[in-house]
Protein backbone atom coordinates (compact mmCIF):
# COMPACT_ATOMS: atom_id res chain seq x y z
CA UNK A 1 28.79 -6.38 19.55
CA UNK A 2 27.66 -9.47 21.92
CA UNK A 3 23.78 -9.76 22.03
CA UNK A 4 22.34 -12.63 23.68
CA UNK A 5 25.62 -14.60 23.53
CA UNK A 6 25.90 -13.70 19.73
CA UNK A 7 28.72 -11.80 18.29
CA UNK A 8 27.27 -9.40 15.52
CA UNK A 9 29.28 -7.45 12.95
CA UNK A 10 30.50 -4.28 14.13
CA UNK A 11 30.09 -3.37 10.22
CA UNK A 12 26.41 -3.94 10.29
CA UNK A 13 25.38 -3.41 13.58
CA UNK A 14 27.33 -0.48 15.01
CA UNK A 15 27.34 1.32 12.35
CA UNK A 16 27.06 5.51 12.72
CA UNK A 17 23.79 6.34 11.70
CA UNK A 18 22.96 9.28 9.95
CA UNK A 19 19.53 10.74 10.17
CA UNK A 20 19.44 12.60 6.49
CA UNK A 21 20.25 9.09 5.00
CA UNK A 22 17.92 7.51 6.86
CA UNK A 23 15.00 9.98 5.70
CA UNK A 24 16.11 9.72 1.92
CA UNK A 25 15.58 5.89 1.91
CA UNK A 26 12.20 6.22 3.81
CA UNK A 27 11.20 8.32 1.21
CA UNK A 28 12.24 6.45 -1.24
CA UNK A 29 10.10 3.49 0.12
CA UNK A 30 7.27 5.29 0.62
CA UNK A 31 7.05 7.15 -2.93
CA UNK A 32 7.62 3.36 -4.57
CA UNK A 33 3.98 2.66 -2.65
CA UNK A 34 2.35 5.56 -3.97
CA UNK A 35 -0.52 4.96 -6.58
CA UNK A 36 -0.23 7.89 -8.24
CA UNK A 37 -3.87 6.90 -9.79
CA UNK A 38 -5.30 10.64 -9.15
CA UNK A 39 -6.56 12.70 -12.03
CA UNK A 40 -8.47 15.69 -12.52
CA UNK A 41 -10.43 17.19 -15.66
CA UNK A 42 -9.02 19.59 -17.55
CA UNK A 43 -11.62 22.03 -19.05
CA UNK A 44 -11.12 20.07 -22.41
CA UNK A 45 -12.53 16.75 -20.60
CA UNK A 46 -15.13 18.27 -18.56
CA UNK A 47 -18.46 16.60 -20.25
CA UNK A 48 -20.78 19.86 -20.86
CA UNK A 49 -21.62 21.82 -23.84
CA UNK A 50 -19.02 24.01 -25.39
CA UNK A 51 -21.19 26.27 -26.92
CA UNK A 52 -20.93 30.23 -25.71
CA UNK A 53 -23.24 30.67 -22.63
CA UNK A 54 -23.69 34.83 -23.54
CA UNK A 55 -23.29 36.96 -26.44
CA UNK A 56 -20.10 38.48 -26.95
CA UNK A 57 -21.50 42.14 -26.18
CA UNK A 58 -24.22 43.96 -24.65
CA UNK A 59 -25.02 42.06 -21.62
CA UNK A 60 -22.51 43.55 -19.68
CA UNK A 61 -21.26 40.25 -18.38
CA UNK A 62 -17.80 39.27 -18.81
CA UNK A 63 -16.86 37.58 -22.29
CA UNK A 64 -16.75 33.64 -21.44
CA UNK A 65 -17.30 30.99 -24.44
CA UNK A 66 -18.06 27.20 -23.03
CA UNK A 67 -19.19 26.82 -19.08
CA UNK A 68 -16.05 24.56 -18.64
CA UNK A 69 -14.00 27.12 -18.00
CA UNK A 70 -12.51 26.54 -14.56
CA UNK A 71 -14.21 29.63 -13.05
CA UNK A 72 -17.50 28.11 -12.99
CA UNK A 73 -19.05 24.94 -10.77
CA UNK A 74 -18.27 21.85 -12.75
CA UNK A 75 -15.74 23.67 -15.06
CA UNK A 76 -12.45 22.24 -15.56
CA UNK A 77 -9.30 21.64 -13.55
CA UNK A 78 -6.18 24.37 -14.13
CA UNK A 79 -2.72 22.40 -13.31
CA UNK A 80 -4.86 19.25 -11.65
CA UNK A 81 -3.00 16.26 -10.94
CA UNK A 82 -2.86 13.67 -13.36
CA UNK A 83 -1.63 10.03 -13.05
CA UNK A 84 2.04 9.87 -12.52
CA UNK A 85 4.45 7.40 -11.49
CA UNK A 86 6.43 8.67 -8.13
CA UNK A 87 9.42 6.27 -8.08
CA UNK A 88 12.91 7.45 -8.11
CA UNK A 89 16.21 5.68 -8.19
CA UNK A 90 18.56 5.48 -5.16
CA UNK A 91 21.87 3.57 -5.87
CA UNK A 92 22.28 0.08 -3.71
CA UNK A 93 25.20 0.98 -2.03
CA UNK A 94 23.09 4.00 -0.32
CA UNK A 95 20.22 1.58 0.64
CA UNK A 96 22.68 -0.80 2.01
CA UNK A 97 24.04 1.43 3.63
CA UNK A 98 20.80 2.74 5.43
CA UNK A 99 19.86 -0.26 6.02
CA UNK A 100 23.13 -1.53 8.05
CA UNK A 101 22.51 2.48 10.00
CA UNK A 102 18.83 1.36 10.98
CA UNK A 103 19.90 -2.09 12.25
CA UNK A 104 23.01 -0.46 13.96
CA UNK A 105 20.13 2.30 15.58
CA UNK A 106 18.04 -0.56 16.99
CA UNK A 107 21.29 -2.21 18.23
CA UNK A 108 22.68 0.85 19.98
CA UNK A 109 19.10 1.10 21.86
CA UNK A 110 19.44 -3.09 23.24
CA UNK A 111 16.18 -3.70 20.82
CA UNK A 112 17.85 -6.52 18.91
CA UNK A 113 17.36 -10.42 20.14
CA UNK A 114 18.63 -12.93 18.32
CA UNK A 115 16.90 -16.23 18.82
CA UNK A 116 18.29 -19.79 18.37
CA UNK A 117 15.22 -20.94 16.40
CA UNK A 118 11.80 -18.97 15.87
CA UNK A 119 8.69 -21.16 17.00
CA UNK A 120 10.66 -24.46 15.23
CA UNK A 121 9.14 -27.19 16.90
CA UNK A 122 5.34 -26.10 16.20
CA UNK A 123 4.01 -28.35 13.22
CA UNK A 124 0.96 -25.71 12.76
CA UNK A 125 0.53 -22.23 13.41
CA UNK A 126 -0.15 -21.24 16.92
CA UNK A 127 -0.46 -17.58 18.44
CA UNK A 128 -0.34 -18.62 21.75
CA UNK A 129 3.14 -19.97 21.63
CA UNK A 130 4.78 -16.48 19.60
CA UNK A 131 2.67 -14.42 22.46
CA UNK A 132 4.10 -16.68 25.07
CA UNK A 133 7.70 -15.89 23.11
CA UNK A 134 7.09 -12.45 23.23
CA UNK A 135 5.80 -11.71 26.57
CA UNK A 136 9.39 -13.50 28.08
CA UNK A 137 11.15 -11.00 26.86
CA UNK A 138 9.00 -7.87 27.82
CA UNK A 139 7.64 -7.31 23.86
CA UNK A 140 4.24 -7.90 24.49
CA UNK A 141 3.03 -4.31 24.07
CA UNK A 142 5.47 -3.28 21.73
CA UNK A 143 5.62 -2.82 17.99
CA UNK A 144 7.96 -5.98 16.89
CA UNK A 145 9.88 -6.94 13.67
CA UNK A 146 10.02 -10.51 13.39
CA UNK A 147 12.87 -11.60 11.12
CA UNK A 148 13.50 -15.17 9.64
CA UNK A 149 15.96 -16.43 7.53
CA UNK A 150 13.41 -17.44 4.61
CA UNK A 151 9.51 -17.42 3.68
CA UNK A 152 8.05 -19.49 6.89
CA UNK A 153 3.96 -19.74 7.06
CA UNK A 154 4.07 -21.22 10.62
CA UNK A 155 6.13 -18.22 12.28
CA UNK A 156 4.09 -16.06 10.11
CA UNK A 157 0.76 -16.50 10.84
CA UNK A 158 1.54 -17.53 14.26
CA UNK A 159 2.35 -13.70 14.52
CA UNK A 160 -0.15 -12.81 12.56
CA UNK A 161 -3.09 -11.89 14.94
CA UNK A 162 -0.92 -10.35 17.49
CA UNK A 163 -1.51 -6.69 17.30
CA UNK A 164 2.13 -4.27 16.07
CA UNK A 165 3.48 -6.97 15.21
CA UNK A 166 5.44 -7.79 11.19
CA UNK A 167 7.26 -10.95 9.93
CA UNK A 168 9.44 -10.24 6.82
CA UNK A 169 12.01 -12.96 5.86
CA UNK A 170 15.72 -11.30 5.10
CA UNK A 171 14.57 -10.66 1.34
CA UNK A 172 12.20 -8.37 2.26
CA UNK A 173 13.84 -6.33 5.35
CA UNK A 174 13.62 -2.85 4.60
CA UNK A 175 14.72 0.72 6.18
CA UNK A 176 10.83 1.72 7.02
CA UNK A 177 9.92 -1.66 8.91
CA UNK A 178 12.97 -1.49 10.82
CA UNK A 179 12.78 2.24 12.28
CA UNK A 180 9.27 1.75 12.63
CA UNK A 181 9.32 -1.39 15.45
CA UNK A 182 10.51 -0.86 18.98
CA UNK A 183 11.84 -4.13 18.63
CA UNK A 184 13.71 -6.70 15.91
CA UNK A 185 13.72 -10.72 16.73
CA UNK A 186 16.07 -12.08 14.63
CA UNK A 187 16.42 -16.32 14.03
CA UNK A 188 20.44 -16.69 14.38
CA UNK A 189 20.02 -18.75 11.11
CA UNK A 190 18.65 -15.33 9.06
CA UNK A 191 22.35 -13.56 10.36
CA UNK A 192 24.35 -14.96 7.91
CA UNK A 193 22.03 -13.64 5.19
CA UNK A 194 21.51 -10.10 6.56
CA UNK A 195 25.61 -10.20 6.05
CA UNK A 196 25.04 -10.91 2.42
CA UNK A 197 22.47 -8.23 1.94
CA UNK A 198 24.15 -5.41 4.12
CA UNK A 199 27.78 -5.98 2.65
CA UNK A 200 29.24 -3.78 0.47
């Protein structure tokens, strides 16, 4: 696949893509960022006095013993969530494999430019110049993946106050980022290491 004068590998980017896959590792990702800080009381932490609230007979009210029972206002929890940790395991090969699909989905749609060089000869930050790099190809108003080949504080915050817009260096490209921009701008020089991560 030629883009912008660029052969890419048909083995990462035109690749079939399968949506189930493609769901699995986005949920994957997503349950990784989960907290899973919630809690509830059960009726055994609920701070209020255990003693019985009625005698056992002759009031005609039903027999309860301590107000934390989880019938009453302020009683305990039954089957409350409790802290937890949501991650589960998905083997490499699968991720890799999603990940070459995504790429090979943006490719398929023309949404993948490869650039020479990403904002190389600025010596500071300046979000002028990656708006002005945006805006020639048409990406102004659209949700962009910027992709370098390492960490790189100059592209980054460059990018940075432009609105839908991400920078990830190749370490941290990932299935969700991907599928969620309209568009990826790769530097030529972060190729050779989406080869090493994608291969199997």
């Amino acid at each position: 696949m030629l883009v912008n004068g660029v052969e890419l590998r048909d083995d990462v980017f035109n690749v079939e893509p399968k949506k189930h896959i493609l769901w699995d590792v986005v949920r994957w990702q997503l349950a990784k960022r989960r907290q899973g800080t919630h809690s509830t009381k059960t009726r055994a932490e609920v701070n209020c006095s255990k003693k019985k609230i009625l005698p056992q007979k002759g009031t005609g009210n039903a027999r309860h013993g301590a107000r934390s029972a989880n019938i009453f206002v302020g009683g305990g929890v039954v089957h409350g969530p409790k802290p937890r940790d949501y991650e589960y395991k998905l083997s490499k090969k699968y991720r890799k494999i999603a990940l070459a699909m995504a790429l090979s989905t943006k490719a398929k749609n023309n949404s993948v430019y490869v650039l020479e060089s990403l904002l190389s000869s600025l010596e500071k930050p300046k979000t002028k110049a990656a708006f002005e790099l945006l805006k020639e190809r048409g990406l102004s108003d659209k949700k962009v993946l910027v992709v370098t080949k390492d960490q790189n504080d100059i592209v980054s915050k460059s990018f940075k106050n432009i609105p839908n817009t991400k920078v990830l260096p190749v370490v941290g490209l990932n299935v969700y980022d991907i599928l969620w921009a309209d568009a990826l701008l790769i530097e030529q020089g972060a190729l050779e290491k989406i080869y090493e991560r994608v291969s199997l």
